[in-house]
Protein backbone atom coordinates (compact mmCIF):
# COMPACT_ATOMS: atom_id res chain seq x y z
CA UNK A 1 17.88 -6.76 40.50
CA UNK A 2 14.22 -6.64 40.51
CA UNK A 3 11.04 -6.80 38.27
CA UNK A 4 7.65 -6.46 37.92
CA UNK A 5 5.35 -8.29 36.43
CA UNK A 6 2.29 -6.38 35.77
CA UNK A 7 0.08 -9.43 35.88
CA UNK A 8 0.67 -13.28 35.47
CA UNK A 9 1.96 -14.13 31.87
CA UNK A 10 2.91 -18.55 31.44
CA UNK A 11 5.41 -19.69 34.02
CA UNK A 12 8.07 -20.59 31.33
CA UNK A 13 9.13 -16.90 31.37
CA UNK A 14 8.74 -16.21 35.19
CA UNK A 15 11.43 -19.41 35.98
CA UNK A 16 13.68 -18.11 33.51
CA UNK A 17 13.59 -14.39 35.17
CA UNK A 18 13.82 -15.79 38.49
CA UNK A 19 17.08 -17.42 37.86
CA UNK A 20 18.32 -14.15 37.15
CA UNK A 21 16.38 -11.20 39.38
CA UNK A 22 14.04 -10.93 42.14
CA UNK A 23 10.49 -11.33 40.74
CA UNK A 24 6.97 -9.99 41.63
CA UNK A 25 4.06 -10.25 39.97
CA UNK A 26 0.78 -8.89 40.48
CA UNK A 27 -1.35 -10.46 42.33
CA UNK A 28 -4.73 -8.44 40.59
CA UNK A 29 -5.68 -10.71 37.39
CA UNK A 30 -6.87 -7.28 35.88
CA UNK A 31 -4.83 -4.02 34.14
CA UNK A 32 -3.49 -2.21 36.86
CA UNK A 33 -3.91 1.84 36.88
CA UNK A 34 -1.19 3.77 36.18
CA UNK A 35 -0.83 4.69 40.38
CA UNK A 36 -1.11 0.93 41.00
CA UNK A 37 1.95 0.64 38.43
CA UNK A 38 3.85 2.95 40.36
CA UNK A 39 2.81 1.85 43.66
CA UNK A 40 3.73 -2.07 43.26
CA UNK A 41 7.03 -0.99 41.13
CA UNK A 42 8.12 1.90 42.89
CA UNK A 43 11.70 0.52 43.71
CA UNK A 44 12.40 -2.09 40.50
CA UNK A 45 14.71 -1.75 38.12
CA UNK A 46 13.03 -3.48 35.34
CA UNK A 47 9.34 -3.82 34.33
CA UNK A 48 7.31 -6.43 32.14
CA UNK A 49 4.40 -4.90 31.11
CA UNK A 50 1.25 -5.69 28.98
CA UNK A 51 -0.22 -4.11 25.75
CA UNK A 52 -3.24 -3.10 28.59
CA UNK A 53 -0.62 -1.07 30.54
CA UNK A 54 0.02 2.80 30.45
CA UNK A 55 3.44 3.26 30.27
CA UNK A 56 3.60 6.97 30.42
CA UNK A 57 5.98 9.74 31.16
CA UNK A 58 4.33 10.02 34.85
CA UNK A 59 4.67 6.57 35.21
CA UNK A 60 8.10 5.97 33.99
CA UNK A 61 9.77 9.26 35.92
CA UNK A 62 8.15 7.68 38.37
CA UNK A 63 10.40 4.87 38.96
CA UNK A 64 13.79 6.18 39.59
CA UNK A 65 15.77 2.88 39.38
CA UNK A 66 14.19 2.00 36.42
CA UNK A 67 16.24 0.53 33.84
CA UNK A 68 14.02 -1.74 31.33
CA UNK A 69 10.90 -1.81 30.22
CA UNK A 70 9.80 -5.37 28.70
CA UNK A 71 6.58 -5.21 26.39
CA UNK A 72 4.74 -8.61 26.27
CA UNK A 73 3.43 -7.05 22.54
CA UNK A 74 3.79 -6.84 19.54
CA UNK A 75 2.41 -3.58 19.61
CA UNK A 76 3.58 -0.60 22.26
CA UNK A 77 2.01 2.20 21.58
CA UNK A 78 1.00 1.99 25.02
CA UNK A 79 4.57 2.81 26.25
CA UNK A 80 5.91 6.22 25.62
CA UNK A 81 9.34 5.45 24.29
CA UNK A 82 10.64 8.79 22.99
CA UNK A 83 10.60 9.81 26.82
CA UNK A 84 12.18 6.51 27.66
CA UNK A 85 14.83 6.94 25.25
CA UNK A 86 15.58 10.29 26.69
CA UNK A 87 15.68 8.58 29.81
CA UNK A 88 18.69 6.26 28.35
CA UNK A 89 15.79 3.25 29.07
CA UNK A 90 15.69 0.18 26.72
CA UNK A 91 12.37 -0.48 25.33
CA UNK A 92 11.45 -4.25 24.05
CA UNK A 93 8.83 -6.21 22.35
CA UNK A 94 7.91 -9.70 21.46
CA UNK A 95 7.81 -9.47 17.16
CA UNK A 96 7.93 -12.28 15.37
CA UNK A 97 6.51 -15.03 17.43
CA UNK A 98 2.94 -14.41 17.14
CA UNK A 99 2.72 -13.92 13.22
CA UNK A 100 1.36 -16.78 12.07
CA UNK A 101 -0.84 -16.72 15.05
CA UNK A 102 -2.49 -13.96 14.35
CA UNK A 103 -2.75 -14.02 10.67
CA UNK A 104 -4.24 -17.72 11.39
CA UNK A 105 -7.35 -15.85 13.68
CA UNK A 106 -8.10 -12.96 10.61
CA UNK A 107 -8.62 -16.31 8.42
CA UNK A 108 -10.24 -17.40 11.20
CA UNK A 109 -12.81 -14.18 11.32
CA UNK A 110 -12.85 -14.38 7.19
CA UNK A 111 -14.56 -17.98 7.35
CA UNK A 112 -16.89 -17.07 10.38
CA UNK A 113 -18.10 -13.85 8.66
CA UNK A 114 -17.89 -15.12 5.19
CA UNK A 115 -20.57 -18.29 5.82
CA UNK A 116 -22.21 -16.72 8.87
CA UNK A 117 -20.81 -19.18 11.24
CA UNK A 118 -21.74 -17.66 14.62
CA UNK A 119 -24.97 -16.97 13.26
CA UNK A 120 -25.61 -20.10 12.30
CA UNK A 121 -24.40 -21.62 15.35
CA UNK A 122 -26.88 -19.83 17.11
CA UNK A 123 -29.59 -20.76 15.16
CA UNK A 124 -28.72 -24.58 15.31
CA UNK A 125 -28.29 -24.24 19.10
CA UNK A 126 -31.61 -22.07 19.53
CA UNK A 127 -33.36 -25.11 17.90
CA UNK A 128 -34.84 -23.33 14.63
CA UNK A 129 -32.96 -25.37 12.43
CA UNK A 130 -35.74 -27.34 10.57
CA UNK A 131 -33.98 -28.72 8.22
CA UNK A 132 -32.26 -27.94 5.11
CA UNK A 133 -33.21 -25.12 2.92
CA UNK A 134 -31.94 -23.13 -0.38
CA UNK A 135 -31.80 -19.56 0.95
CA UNK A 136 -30.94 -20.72 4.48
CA UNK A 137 -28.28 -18.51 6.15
CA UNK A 138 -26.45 -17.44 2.69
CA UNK A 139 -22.58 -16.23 3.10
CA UNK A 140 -20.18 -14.78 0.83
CA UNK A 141 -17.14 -17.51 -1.19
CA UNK A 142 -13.73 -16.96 -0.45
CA UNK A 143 -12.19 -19.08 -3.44
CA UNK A 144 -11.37 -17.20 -6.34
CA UNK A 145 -12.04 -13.77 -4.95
CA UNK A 146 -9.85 -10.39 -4.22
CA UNK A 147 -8.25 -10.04 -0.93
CA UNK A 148 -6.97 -6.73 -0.17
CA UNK A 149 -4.34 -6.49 2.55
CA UNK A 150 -3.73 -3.31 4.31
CA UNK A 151 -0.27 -3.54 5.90
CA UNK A 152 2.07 -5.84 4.63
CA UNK A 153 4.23 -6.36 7.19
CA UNK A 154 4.91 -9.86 9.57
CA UNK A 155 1.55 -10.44 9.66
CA UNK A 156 -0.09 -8.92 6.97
CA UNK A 157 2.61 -10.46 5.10
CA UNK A 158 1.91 -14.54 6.60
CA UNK A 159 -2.13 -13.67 6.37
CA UNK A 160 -1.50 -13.22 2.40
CA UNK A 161 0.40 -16.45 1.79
CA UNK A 162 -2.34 -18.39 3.59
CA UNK A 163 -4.41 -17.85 0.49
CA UNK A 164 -2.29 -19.74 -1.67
CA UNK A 165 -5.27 -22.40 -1.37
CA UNK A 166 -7.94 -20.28 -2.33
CA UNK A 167 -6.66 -19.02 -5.44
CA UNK A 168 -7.33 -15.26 -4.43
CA UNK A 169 -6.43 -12.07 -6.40
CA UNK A 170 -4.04 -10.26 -3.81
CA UNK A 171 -3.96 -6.13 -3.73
CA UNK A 172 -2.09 -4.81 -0.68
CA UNK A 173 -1.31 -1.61 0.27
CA UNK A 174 1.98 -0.76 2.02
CA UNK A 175 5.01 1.95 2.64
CA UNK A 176 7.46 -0.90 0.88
CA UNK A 177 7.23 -3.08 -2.24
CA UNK A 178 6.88 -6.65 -0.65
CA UNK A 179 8.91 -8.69 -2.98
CA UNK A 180 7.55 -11.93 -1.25
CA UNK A 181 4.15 -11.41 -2.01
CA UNK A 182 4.71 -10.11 -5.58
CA UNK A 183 6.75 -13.03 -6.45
CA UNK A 184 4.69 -15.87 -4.78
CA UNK A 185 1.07 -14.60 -5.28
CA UNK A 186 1.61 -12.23 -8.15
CA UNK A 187 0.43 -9.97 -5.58
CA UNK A 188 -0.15 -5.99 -6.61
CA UNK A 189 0.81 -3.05 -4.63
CA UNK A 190 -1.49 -0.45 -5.42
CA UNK A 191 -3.06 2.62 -3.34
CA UNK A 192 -6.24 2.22 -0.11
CA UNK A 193 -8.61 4.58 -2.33
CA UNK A 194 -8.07 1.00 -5.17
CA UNK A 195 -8.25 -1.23 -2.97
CA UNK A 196 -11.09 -0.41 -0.78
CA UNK A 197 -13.07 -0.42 -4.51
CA UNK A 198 -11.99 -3.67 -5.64
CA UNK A 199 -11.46 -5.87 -2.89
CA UNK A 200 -14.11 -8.84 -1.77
CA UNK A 201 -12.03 -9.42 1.77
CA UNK A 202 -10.05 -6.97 3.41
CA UNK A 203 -7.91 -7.21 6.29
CA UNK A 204 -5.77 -4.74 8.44
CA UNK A 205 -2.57 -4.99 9.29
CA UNK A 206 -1.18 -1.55 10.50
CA UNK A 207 0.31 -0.05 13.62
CA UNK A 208 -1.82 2.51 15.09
CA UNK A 209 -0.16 5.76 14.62
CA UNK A 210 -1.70 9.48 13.84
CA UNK A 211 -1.81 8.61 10.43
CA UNK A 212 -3.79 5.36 10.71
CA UNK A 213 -6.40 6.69 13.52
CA UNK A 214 -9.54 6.23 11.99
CA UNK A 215 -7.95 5.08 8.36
CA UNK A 216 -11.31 3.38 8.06
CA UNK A 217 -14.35 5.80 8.29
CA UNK A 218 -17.36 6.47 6.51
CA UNK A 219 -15.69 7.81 3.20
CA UNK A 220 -13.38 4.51 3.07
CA UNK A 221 -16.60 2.33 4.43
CA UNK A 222 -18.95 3.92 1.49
CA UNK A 223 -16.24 2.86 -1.56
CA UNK A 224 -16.51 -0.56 -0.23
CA UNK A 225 -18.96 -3.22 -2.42
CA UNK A 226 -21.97 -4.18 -0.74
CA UNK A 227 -20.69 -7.72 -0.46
CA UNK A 228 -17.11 -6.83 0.96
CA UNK A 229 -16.19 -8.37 3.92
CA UNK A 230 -13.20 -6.52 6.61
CA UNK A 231 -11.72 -8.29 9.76
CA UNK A 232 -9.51 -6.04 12.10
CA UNK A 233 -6.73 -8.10 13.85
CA UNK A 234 -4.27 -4.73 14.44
CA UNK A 235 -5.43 -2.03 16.40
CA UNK A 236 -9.07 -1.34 17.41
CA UNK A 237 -8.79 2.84 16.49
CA UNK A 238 -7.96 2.21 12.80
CA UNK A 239 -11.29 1.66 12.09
CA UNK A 240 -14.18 4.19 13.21
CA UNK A 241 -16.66 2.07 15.20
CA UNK A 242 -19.49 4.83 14.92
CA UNK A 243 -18.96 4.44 10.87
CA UNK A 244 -18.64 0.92 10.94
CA UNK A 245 -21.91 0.57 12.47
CA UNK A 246 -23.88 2.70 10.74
CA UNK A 247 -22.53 0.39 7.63
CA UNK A 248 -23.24 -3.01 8.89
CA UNK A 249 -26.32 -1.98 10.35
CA UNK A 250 -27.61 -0.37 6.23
CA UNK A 251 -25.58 -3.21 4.93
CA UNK A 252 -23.36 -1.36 2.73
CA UNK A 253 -20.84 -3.87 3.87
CA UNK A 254 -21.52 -7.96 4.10
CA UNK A 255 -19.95 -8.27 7.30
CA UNK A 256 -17.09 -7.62 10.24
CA UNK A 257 -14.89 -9.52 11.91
CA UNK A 258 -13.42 -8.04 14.97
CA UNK A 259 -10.78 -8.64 17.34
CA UNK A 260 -9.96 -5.49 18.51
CA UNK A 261 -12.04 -2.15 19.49
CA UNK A 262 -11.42 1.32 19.88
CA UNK A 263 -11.98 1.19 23.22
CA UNK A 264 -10.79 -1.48 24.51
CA UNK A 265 -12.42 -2.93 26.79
CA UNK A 266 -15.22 -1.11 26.26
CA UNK A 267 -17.69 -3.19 22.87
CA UNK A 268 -19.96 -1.06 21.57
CA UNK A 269 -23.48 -2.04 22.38
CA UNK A 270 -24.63 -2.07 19.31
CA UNK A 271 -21.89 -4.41 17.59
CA UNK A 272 -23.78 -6.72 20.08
CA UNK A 273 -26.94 -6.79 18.41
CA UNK A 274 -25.86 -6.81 14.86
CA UNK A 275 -26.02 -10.54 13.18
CA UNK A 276 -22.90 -9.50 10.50
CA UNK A 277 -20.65 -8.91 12.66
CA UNK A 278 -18.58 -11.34 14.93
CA UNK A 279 -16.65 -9.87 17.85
CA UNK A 280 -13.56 -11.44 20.05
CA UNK A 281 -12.39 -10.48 23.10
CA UNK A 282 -8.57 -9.62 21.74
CA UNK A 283 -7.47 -12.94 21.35
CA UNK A 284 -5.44 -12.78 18.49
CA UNK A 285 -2.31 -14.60 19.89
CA UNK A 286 -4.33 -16.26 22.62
CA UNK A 287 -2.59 -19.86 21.46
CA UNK A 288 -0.66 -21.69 24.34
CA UNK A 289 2.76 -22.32 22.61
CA UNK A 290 2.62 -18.38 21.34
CA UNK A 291 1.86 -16.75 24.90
CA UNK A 292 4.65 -19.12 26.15
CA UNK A 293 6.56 -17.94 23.76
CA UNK A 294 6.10 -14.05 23.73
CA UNK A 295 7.07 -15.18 28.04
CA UNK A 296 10.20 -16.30 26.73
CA UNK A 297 11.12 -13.44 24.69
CA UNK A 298 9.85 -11.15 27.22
CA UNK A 299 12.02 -12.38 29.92
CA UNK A 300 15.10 -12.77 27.39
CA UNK A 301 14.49 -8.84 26.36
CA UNK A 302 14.68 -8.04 30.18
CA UNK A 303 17.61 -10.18 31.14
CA UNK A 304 19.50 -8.51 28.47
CA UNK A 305 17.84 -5.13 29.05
CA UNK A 306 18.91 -5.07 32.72
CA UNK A 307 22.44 -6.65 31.91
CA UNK A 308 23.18 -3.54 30.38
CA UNK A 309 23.19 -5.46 27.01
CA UNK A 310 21.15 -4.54 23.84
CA UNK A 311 18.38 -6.63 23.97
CA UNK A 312 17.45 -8.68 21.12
CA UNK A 313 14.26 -7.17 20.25
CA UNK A 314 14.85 -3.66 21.15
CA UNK A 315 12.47 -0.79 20.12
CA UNK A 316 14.97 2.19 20.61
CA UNK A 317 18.21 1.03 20.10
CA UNK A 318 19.50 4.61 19.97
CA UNK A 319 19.70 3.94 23.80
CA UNK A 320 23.27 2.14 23.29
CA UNK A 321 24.80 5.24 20.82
């Protein structure tokens, strides 16, 4: 059968696809439009697409022979799946393998924010560093102070436990009791209106849905302390950039840490002049074993997928009754 590749993803999933299909892959190292989608994949019976991609109802009725759709994500909000499903199309995604990953890069934004690394960096490299001095580029401890996780899932879940050297309070806020996190951190599940009052670090960990559009504003961004600290490693429209700025730049709020924006590509302007925040370009499982991986899994999803099988990470599985 064939597939394509909306743009190159590690070899180690391309050889194991080509054992089994045709293969194409883009030749444009950008996102493709939705009419470039249809144009290059007009005849294939499965596609592998990115997070970046627009997976819509034009595009999918738009490819008559198509029988899988494999997400190299987490994430797929970008695919519409209800109108897949009614299509009787498989929809996969690559869970699991990036966890650790990602809750390793929120740390990663905690210390950076937390003792102004960037910043400082800058400073050093800009050759003002004069030597040493006691109210030279102050941050914020980590040790011994309340992290509040919002979404408790994988990686919310992995992001807690990584605390366990920093002696940290734990609040997190979730649809489910997480018995791990209550049992090994004496972790407490408590409601966002708590936690955004009482946390020192917060970190989000949600799927973007209606619900969690914009679950950080101004009203949430106002309850914070002045010292709190909140890295986004989920999805960039759970937090309202226009709010978020107006905090950082009054310093209601220490700092950010972003990986993600709510209009991705797009960076707001002025996130780019502000010294408390630091801002990646969506590289949150940008490791080389994890990419290879989520390759892997992608291609093992579409093999399945197109073998009329279930495949093993499956996002509607009403598809097979």
């Amino acid at each position: 059968m064939k597939v394509f590749i909306t743009r190159r993803i590690p070899e180690s999933g391309i050889n194991l696809l080509k054992k089994h299909h045709m293969v194409t892959v883009s030749k444009k190292d950008r996102v493709l439009s939705k009419q470039e989608i249809i144009d290059q994949a007009a005849d294939v019976d499965g596609l592998l697409c990115l997070l970046t991609d627009t997976i819509d109802e034009e595009v999918i009725s738009s490819l008559p022979n198509l029988k899988m759709i494999a997400n190299y994500a987490v994430g797929y909000n970008n695919i519409d799946v209800s109108y897949a499903t009614k299509k009787k199309i498989p929809v996969s995604n690559t869970p699991d393998v990036l966890t650790d990953t990602t809750a390793e890069l929120a740390w990663a934004l905690i210390f950076a924010v937390a003792r102004r690394i960037v910043e400082a960096d800058s400073f050093s490299r800009e050759g003002k560093y004069e030597g040493w001095g006691p109210m030279l580029l102050l941050g914020e401890d980590i040790t011994k102070k309340t992290l509040g996780i919002i979404g408790a899932g994988r990686i919310g879940t992995a992001m807690a436990l990584k605390s366990k050297g920093f002696d940290m309070n734990i609040l997190y806020v979730d649809n489910q009791k997480n018995e791990r996190l209550e049992s090994e951190l004496d972790a407490q599940k408590t409601n966002l209106r708590d936690l955004l009052k009482k946390s020192d670090i917060i970190s989000l960990h949600v799927p973007l849905t209606d619900k969690t559009r914009h679950l950080i504003g101004k009203e949430e961004l106002d309850s914070m302390k002045k010292t709190t600290i909140i890295v986004n490693t989920s999805r960039g429209p759970v937090i309202d950039e226009k709010a978020l700025i107006n905090a950082l730049k009054d310093e209601n709020i220490f700092g950010a840490g972003l990986d993600v924006y709510e209009h991705e590509p797009k960076i707001p302007k002025e996130f780019k002049l502000l010294d408390n925040i630091v801002i990646l370009p969506h590289v949150g499982s940008a490791t080389k074993d994890t990419r290879s991986n989520m390759s892997m899994m992608a291609a093992e999803n579409m093999i399945a997928g197109l073998n009329e099988e279930k495949p093993p990470n499956c996002v509607n599985p009403e598809v097979f009754g």
